[in-house]
Protein backbone atom coordinates (compact mmCIF):
# COMPACT_ATOMS: atom_id res chain seq x y z
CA UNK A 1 111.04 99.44 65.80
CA UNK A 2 112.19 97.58 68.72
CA UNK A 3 111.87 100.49 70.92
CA UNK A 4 107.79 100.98 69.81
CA UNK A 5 107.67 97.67 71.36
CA UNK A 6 109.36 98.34 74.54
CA UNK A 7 106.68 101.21 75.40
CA UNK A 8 104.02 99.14 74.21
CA UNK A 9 104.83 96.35 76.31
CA UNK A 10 105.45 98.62 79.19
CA UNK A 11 102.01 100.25 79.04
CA UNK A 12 100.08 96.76 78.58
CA UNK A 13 101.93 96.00 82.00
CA UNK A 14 100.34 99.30 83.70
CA UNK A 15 97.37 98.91 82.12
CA UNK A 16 96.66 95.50 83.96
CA UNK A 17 98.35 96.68 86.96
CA UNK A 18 95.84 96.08 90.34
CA UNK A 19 96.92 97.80 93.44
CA UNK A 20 97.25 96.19 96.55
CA UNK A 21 96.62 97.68 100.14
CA UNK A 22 99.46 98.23 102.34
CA UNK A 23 100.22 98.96 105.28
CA UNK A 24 101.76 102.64 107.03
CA UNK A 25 103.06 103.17 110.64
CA UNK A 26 102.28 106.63 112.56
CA UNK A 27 104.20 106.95 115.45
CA UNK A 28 103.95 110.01 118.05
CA UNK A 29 105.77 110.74 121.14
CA UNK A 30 105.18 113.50 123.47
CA UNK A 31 107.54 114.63 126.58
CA UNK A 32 108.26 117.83 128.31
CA UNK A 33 110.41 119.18 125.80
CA UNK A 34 108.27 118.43 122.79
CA UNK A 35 106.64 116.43 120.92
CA UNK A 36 107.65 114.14 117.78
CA UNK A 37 105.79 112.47 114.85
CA UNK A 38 106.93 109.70 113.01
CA UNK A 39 105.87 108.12 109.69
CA UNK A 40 107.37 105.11 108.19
């Protein structure tokens, strides 16, 4: 079953999956007609 191994495979690779950090960007700007946040 070729497909068996295909999910099997798949699920060793998440298993021994270690997240890394990363990085997110929070913008805000503020004027007199509002104000505005950003998130990238």
């Amino acid at each position: 079953f070729p497909t068996l191994g295909f999910v099997v495979e798949r699920f060793w690779e998440i298993q021994s999956h270690e997240p890394e950090e990363f990085w997110a960007i929070n913008c805000s700007h503020d004027s007199e007609d509002g104000s505005a946040s950003f998130t990238w």
